[in-house]
N, C-alpha and C. Protein backbone atom coordinates (compact mmCIF):
# COMPACT_ATOMS: atom_id res chain seq x y z
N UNK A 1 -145.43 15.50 67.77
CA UNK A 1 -145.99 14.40 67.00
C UNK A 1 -144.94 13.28 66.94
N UNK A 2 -145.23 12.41 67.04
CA UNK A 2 -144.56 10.63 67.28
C UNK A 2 -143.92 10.32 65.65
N UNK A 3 -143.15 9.41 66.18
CA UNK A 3 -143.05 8.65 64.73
C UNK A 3 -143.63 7.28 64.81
N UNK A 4 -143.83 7.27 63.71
CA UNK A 4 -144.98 6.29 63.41
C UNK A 4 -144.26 4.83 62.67
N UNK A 5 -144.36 4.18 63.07
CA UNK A 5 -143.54 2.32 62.96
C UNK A 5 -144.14 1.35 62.12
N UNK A 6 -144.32 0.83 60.78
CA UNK A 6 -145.24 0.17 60.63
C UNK A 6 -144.50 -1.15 61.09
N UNK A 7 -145.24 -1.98 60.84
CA UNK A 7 -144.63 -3.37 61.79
C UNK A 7 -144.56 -4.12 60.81
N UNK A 8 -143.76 -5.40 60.54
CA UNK A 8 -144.39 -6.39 59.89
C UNK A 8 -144.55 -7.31 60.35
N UNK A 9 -145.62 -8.18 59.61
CA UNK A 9 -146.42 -9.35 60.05
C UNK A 9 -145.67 -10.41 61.35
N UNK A 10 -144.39 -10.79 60.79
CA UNK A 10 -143.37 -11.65 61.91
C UNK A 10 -143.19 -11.01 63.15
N UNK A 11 -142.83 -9.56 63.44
CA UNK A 11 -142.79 -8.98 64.59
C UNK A 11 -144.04 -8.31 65.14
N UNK A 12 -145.14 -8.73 64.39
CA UNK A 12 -146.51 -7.93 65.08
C UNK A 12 -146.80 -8.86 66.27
N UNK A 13 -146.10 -10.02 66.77
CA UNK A 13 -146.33 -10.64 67.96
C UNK A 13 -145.72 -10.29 69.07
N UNK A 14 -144.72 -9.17 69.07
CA UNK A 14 -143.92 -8.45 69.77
C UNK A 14 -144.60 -7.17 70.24
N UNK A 15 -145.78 -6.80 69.05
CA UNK A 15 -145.78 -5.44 69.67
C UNK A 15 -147.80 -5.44 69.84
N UNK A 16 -148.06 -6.61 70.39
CA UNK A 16 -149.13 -7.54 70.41
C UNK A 16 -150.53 -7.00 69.84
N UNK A 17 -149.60 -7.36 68.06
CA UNK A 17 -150.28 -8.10 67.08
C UNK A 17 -150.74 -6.08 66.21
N UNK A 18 -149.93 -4.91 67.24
CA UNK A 18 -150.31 -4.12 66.37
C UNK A 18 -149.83 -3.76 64.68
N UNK A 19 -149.81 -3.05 63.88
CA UNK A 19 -149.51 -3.26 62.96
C UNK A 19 -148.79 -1.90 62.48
N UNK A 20 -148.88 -0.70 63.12
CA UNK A 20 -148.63 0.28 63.47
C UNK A 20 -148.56 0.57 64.77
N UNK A 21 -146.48 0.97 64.93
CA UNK A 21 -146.79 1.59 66.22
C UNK A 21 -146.14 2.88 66.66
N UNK A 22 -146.02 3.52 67.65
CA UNK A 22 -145.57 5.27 67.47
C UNK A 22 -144.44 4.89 68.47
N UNK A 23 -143.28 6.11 68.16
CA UNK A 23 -141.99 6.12 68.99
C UNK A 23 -141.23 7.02 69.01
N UNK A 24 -140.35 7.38 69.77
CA UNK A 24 -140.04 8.74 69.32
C UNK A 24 -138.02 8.15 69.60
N UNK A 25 -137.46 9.20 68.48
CA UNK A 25 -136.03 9.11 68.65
C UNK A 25 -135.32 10.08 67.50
N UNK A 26 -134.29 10.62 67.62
CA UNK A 26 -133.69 11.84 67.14
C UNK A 26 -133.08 11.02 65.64
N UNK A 27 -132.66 9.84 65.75
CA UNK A 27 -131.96 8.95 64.70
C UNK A 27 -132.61 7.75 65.20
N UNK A 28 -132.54 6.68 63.79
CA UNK A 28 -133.21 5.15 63.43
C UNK A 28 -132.49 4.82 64.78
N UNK A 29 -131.24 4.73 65.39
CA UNK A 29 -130.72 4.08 66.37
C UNK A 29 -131.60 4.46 67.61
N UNK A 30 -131.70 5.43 68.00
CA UNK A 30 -132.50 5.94 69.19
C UNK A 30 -134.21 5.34 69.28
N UNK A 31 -134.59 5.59 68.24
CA UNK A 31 -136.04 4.97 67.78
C UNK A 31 -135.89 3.19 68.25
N UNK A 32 -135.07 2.43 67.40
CA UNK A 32 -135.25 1.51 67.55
C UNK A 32 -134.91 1.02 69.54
N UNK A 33 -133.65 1.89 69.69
CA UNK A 33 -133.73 1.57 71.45
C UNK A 33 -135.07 1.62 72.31
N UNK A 34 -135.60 2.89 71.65
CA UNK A 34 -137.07 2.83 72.38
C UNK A 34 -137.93 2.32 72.30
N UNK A 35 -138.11 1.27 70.73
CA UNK A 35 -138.96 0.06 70.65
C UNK A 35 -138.54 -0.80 71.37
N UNK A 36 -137.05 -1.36 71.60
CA UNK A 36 -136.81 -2.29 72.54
C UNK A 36 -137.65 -1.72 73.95
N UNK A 37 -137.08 -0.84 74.15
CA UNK A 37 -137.89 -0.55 75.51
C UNK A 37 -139.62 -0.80 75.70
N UNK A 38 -140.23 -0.52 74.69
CA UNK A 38 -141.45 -0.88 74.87
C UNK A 38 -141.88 -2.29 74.49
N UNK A 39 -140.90 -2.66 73.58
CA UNK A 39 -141.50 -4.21 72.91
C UNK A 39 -140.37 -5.03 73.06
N UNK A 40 -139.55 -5.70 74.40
CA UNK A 40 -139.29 -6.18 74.89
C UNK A 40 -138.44 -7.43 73.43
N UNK A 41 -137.94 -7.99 72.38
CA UNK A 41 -136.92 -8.62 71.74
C UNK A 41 -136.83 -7.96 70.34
N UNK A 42 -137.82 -6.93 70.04
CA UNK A 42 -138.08 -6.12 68.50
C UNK A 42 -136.17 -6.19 68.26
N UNK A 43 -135.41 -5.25 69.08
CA UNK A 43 -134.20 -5.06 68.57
C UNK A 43 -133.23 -6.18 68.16
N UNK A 44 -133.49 -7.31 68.74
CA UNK A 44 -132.44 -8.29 68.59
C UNK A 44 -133.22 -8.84 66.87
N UNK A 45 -134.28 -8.75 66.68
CA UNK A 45 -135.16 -9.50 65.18
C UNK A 45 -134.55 -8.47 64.44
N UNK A 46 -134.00 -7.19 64.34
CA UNK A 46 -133.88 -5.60 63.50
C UNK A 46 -132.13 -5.69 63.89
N UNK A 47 -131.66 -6.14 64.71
CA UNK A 47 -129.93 -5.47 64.51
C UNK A 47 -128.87 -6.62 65.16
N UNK A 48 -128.34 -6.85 64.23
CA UNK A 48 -127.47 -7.62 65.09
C UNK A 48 -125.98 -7.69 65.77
N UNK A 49 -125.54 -8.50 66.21
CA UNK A 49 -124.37 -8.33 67.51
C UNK A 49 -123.56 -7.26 67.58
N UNK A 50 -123.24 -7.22 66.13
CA UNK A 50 -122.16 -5.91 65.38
C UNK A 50 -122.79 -4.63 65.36
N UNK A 51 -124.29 -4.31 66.05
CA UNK A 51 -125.17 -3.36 66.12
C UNK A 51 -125.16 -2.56 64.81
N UNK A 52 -125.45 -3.87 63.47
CA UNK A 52 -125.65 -3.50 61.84
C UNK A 52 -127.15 -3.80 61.96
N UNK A 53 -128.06 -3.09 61.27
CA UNK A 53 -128.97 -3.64 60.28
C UNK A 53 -128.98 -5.40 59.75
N UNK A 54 -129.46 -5.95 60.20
CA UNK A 54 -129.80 -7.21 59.62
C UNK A 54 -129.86 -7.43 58.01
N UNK A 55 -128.93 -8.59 57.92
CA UNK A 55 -128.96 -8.72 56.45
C UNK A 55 -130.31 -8.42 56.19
N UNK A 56 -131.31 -9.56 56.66
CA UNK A 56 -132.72 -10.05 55.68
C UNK A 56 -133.74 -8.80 56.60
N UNK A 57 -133.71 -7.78 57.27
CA UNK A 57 -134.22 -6.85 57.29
C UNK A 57 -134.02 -5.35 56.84
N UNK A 58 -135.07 -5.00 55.87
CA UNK A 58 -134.91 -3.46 55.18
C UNK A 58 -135.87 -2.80 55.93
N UNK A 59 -135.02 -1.59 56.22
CA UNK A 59 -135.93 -0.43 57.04
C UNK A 59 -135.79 1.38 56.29
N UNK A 60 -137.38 1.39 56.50
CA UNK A 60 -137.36 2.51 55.21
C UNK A 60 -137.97 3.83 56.32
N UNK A 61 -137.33 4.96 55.76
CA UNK A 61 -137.58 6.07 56.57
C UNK A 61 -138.52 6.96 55.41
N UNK A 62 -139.67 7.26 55.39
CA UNK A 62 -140.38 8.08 54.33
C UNK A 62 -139.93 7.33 52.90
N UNK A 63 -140.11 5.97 53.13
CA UNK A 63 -140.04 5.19 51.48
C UNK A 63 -138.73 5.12 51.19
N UNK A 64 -137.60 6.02 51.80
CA UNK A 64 -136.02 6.19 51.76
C UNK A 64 -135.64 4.97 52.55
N UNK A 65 -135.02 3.77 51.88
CA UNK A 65 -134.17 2.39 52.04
C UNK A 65 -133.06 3.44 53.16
N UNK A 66 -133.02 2.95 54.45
CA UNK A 66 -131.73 3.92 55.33
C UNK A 66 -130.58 3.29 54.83
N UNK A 67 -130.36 2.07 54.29
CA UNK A 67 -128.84 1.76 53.67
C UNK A 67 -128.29 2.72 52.95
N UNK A 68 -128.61 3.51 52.51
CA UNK A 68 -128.42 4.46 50.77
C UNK A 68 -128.67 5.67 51.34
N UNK A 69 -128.92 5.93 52.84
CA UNK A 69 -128.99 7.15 54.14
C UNK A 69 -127.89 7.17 54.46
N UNK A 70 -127.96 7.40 55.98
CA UNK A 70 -126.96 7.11 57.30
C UNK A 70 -127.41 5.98 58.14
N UNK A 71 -127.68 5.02 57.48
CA UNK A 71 -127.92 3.61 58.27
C UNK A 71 -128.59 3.72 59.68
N UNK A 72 -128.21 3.29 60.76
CA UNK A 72 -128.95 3.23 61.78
C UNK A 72 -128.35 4.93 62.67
N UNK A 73 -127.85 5.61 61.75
CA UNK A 73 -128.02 7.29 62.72
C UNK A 73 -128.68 7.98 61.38
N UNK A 74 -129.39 7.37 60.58
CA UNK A 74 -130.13 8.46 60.07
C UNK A 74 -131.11 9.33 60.33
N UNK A 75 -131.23 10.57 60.35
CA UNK A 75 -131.77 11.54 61.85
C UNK A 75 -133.41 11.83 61.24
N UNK A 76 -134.08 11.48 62.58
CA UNK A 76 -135.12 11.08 62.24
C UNK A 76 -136.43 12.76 62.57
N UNK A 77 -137.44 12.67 62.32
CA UNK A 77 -138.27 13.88 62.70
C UNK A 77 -139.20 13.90 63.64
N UNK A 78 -140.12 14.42 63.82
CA UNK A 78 -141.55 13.76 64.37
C UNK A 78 -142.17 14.19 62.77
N UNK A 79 -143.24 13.18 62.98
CA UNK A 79 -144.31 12.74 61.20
C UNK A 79 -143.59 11.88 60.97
N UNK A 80 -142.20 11.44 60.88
CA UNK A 80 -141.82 10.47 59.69
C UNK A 80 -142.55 9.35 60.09
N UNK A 81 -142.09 8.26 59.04
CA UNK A 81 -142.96 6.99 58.91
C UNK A 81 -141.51 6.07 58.71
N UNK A 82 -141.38 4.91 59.52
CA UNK A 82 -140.34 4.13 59.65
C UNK A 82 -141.21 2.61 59.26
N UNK A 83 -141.15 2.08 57.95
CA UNK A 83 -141.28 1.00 57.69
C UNK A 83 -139.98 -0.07 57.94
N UNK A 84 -140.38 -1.01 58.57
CA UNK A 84 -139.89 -2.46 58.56
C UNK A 84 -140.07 -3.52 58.03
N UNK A 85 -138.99 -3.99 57.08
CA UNK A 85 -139.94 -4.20 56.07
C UNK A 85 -138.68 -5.84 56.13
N UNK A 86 -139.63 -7.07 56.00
CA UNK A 86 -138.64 -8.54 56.24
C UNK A 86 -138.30 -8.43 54.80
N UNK A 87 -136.96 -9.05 54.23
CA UNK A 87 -135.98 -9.25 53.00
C UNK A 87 -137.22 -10.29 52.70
N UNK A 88 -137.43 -10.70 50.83
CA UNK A 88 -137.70 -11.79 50.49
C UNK A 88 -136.95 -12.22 49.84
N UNK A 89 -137.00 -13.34 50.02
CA UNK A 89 -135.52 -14.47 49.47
C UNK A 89 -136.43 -15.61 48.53
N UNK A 90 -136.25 -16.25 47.72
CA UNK A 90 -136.38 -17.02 46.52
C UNK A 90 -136.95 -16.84 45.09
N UNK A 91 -137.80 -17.21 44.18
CA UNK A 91 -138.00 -17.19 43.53
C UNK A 91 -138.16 -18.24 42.33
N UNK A 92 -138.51 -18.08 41.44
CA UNK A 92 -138.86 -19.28 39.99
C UNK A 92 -137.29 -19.75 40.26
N UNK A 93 -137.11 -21.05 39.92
CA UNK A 93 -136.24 -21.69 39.66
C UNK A 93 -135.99 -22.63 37.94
């Protein structure tokens, strides 16, 4: 059984326009290589140069924030559910 990706809205044009998608990888790092492989710039929007987690992107493994895990080797299953989830920034002023 796959793991299952939900997408969000900004990168559902990458993975054309699904909203859920399946992948398989032993840790968040491996997973996300294999979305690059299928969805062609997903990794560069999810990790950057320093191959960190993006500030303004949170990625949740079974509702578990992976910051407060093992970041991008947190070891993944088949069933889990890998939300991607964009930072929101502002508020009342």
């Amino acid at each position: 059984m796959p793991i299952h990706v939900r997408i969000p809205q900004p990168l559902r044009p990458l993975t054309g326009n699904q909203p859920t998608v399946t992948a398989e990888g032993a840790t968040l790092a491996l997973l996300v290589d294999n979305l690059e492989s299928a969805y062609p710039g997903i990794k560069e929007r999810m990790v950057d140069e320093a191959g960190q987690i993006r500030r303004f992107v949170n990625i949740y493994v079974n509702g578990d924030d992976v910051r407060f895990l093992d970041g991008l080797q947190t070891a993944l299953k088949d069933g889990d559910e890998v939300s991607i989830v964009p930072a929101v920034a502002g508020g009342a002023s």
